[in-house]
Protein backbone atom coordinates (compact mmCIF):
# COMPACT_ATOMS: atom_id res chain seq x y z
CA UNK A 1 146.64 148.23 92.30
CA UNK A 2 149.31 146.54 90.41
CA UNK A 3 148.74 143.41 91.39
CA UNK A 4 144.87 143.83 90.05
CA UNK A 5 146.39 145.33 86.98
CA UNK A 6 148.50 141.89 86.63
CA UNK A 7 145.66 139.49 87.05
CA UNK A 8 143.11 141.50 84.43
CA UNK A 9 146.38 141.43 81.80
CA UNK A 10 146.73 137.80 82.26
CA UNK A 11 143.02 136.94 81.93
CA UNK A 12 143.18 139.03 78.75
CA UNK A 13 145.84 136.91 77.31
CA UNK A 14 144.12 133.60 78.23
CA UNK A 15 140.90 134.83 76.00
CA UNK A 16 142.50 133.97 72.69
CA UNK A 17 143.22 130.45 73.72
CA UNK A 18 140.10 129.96 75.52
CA UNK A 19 138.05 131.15 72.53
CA UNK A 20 140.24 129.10 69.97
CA UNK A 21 138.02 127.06 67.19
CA UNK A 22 136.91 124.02 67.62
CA UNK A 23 138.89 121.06 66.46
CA UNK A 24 137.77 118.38 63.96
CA UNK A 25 139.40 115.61 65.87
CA UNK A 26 138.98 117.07 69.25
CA UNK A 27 141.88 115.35 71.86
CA UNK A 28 139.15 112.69 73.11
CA UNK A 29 137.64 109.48 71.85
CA UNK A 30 134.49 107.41 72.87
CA UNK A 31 135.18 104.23 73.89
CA UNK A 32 133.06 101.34 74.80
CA UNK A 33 133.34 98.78 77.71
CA UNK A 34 130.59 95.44 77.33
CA UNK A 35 130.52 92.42 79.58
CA UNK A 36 128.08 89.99 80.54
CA UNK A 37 126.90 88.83 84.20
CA UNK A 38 125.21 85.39 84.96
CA UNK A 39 123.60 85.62 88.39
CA UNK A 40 121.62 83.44 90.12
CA UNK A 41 118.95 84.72 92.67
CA UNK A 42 116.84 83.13 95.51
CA UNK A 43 114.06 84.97 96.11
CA UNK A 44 111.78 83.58 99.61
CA UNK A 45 107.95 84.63 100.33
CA UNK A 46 104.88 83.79 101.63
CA UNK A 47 101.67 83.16 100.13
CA UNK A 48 98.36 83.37 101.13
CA UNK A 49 95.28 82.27 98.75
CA UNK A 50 91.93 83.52 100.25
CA UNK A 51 89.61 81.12 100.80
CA UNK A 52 86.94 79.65 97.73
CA UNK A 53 90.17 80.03 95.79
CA UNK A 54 90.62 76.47 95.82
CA UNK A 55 87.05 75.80 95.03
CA UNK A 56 86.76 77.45 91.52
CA UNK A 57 88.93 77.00 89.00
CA UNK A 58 87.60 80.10 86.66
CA UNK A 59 87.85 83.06 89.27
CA UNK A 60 89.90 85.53 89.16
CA UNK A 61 91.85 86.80 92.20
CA UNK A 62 92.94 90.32 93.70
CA UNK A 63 96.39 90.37 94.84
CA UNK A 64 98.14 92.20 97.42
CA UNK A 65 102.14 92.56 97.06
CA UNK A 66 103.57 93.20 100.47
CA UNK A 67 106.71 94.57 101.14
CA UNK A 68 108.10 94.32 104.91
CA UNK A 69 110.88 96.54 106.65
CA UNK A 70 114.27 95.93 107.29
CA UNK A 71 113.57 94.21 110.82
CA UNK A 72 112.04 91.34 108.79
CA UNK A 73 114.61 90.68 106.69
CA UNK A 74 117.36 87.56 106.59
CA UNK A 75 116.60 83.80 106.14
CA UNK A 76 113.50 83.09 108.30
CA UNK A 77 110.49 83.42 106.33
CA UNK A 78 108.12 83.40 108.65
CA UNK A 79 109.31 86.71 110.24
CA UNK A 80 107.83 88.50 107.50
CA UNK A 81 104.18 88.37 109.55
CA UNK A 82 104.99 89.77 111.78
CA UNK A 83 103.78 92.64 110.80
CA UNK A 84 101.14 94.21 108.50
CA UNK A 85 98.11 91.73 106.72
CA UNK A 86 99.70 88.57 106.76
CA UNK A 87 99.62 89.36 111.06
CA UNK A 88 95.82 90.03 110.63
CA UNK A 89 95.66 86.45 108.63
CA UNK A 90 97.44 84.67 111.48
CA UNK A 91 95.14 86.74 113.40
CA UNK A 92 92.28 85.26 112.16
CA UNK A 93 91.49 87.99 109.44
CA UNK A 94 89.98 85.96 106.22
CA UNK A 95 91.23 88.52 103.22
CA UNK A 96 89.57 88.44 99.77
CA UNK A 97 92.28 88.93 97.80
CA UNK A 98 95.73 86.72 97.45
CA UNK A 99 98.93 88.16 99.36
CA UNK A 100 102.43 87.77 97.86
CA UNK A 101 105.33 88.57 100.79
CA UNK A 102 108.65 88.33 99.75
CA UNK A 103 111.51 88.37 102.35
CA UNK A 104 114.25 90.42 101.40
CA UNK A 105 118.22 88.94 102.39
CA UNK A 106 119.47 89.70 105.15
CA UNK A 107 121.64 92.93 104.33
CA UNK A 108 120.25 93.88 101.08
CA UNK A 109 117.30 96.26 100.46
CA UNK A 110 114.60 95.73 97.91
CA UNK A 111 115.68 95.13 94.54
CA UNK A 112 113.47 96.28 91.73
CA UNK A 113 113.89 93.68 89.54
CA UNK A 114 113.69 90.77 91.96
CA UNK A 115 109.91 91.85 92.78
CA UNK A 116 109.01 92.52 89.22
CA UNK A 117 110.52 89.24 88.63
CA UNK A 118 108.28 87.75 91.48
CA UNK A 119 105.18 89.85 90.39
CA UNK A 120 105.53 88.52 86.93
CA UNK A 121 105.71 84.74 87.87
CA UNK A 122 102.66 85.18 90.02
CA UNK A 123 100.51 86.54 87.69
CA UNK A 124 101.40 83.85 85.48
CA UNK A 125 101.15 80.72 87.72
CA UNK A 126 98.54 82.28 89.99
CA UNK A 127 94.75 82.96 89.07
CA UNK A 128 95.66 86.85 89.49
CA UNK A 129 92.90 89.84 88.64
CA UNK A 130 95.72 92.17 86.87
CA UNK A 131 93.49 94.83 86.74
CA UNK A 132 93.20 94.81 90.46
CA UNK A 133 96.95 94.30 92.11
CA UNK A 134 97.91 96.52 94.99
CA UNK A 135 101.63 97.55 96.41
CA UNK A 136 101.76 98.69 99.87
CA UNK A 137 104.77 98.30 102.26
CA UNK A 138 106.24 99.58 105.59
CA UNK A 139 109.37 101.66 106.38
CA UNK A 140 111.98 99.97 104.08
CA UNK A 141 109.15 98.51 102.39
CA UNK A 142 107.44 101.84 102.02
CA UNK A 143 110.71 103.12 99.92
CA UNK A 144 110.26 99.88 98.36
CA UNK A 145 106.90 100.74 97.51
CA UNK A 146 107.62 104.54 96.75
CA UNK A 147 110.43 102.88 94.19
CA UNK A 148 108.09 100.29 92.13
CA UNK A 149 105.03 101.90 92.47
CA UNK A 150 106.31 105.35 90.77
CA UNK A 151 108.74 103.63 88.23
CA UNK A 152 105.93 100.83 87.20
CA UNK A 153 102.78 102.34 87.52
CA UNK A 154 100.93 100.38 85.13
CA UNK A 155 101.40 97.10 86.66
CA UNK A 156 99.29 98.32 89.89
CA UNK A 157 95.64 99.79 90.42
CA UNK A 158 96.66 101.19 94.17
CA UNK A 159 99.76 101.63 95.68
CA UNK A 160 100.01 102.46 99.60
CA UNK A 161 103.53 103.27 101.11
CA UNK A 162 103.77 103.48 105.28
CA UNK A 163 106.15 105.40 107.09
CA UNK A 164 108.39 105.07 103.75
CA UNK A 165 110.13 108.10 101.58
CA UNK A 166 111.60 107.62 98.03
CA UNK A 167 113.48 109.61 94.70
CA UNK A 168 111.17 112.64 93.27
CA UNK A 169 112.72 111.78 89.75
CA UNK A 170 111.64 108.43 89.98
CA UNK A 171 107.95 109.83 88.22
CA UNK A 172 109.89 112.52 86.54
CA UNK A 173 111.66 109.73 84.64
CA UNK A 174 109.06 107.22 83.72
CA UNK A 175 108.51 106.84 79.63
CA UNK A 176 105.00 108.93 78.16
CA UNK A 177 102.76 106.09 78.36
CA UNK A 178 103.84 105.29 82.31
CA UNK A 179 103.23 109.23 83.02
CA UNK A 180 100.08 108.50 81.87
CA UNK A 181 99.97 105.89 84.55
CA UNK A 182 101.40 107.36 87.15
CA UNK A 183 98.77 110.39 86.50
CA UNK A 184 95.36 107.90 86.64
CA UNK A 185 97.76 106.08 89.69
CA UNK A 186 95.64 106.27 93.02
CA UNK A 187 98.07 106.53 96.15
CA UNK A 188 97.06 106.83 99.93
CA UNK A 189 100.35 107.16 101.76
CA UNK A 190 100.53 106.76 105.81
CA UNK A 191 102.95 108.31 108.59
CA UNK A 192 103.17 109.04 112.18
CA UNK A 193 103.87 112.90 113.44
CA UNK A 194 106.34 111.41 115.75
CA UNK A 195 108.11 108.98 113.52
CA UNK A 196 111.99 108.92 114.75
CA UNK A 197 113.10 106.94 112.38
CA UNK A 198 111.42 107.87 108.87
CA UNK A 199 110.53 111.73 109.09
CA UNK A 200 107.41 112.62 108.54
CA UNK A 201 108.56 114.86 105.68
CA UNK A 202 109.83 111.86 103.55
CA UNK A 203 106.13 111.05 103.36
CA UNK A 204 105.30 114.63 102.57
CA UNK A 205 107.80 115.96 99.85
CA UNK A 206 106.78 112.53 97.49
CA UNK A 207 102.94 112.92 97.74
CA UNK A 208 103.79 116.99 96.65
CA UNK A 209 106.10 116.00 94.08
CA UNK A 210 103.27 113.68 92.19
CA UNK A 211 100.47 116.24 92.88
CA UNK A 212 102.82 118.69 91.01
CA UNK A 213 102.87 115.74 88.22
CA UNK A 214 99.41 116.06 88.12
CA UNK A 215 98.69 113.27 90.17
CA UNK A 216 94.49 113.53 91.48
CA UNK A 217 94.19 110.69 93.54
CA UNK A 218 96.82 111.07 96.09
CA UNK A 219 96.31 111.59 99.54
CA UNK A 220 98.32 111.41 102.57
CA UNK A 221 97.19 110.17 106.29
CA UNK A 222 99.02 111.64 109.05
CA UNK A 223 98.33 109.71 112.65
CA UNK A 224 99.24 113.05 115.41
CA UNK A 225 100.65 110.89 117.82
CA UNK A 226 101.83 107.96 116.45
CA UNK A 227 105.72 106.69 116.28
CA UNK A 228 107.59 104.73 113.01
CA UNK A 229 104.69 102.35 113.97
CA UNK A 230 102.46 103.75 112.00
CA UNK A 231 101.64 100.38 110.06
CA UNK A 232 99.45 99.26 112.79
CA UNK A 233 96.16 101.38 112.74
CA UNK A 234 96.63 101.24 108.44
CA UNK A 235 96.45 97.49 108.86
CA UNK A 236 93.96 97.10 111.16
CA UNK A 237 91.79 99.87 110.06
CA UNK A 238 89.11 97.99 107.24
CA UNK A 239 88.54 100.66 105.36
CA UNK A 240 91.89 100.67 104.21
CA UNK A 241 91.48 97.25 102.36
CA UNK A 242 87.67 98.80 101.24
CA UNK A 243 89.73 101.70 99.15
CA UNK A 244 91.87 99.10 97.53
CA UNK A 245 89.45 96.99 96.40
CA UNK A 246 87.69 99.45 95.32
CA UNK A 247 90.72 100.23 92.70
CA UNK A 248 90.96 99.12 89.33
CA UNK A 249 93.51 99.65 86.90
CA UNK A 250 92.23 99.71 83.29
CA UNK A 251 94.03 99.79 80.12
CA UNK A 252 93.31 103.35 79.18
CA UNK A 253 95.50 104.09 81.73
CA UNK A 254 98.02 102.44 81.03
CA UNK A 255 98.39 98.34 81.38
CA UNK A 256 100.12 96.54 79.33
């Protein structure tokens, strides 16, 4: 009992000082630290250019940015068909849209403003529809998809992450005119039930999150017995590239 008695007592006395006015030149000062960074980036990828591209100088192209997973990275190009659309092009596969795939270094994951970067240099050199540019990616590229799809929704008319997870206050975050956006944005995300690497979840809680945003056009395709590779029936199922190109983003909605 006394020792009680001693600890209310000694909380009592602390009130005064606790309570105490506030001070006009409180015992803290902002401070400010600036510096500059030059960097210099290198930035590999592969292109593809559909065919009758060539062959008229006034059309107007679809493009496809493709984002591979972290097997692919490093300094070897070429490893980044190995999976996904460019595979269906060496394949044989004649797409009617242009495909941008960057390979990310070896070590690294993707970096925001590297692909925006990219994205920006190919609609400016490139004969690129921007009303009709797509974002889909696989595992690491899927969270690379999740990432710039949700924090730059006006640059894309689709966006389709595989087997991928991201941040739900990536579209909590995003200015008024990208929630508008993000609202109009459609998304058709992919995972396997049996996916040991990504959990399934990852796919779930970010197409829940953007419906609460008031997201319409997102929808989620679960394959029952498929693994992480869940990339493969999404790329070689055609009516996957049908909904795509069957997106458009328009300015109402917010491009820029």
């Amino acid at each position: 009992m006394k020792t009680i008695l001693l600890a209310t007592l000694t909380a009592v006395a602390l009130l005064p000082a606790m309570s105490a006015p506030a001070q006009t030149n409180p015992p803290y000062a902002a401070q400010k630290l600036e510096w500059s960074l030059t960097r210099q980036h290198k930035l590999d990828y592969l292109l593809y250019l559909p065919p009758g591209y060539q062959a008229d100088a006034t059309k107007q192209w679809p493009l496809m940015l493709f984002l591979h997973g972290a097997g692919e990275r490093g300094t070897d190009v070429q490893r980044v068909g190995v999976h996904g659309p460019l595979l269906k092009v060496r394949q044989g596969t004649n797409f009617p849209f242009i495909i941008v795939a960057p390979q990310c270094p070896e070590g690294e994951i993707w970096d925001r403003g590297q692909l925006l970067y990219l994205l920006n240099e190919m609609n400016a050199n490139l004969r690129v529809d921007r009303s009709r540019v797509y974002l889909t990616g696989l595992s690491m590229g899927g969270y690379g998809t999740w990432q710039l799809g949700l924090t730059h929704p006006e640059l894309f008319a689709a966006i389709a992450p595989i087997c991928g997870g991201g941040s739900m206050i990536d579209p909590l975050l995003v200015s008024r005119e990208q929630g508008v956006a993000l609202r109009s944005l459609p998304v058709w995300a992919f995972h396997g039930a049996k996916d040991p690497v990504v959990p399934l979840d990852e796919s779930e809680r970010m197409v829940a999150t953007l419906k609460r945003q008031g997201c319409k056009q997102v929808k989620l395709t679960v394959y029952p017995e498929a693994d992480h590779n869940s990339w493969a029936a999404t790329y070689d199922n055609p009516e996957f590239y049908a909904w795509l190109l069957s997106q458009q983003r328009t300015p109402a909605a917010g491009k820029p």
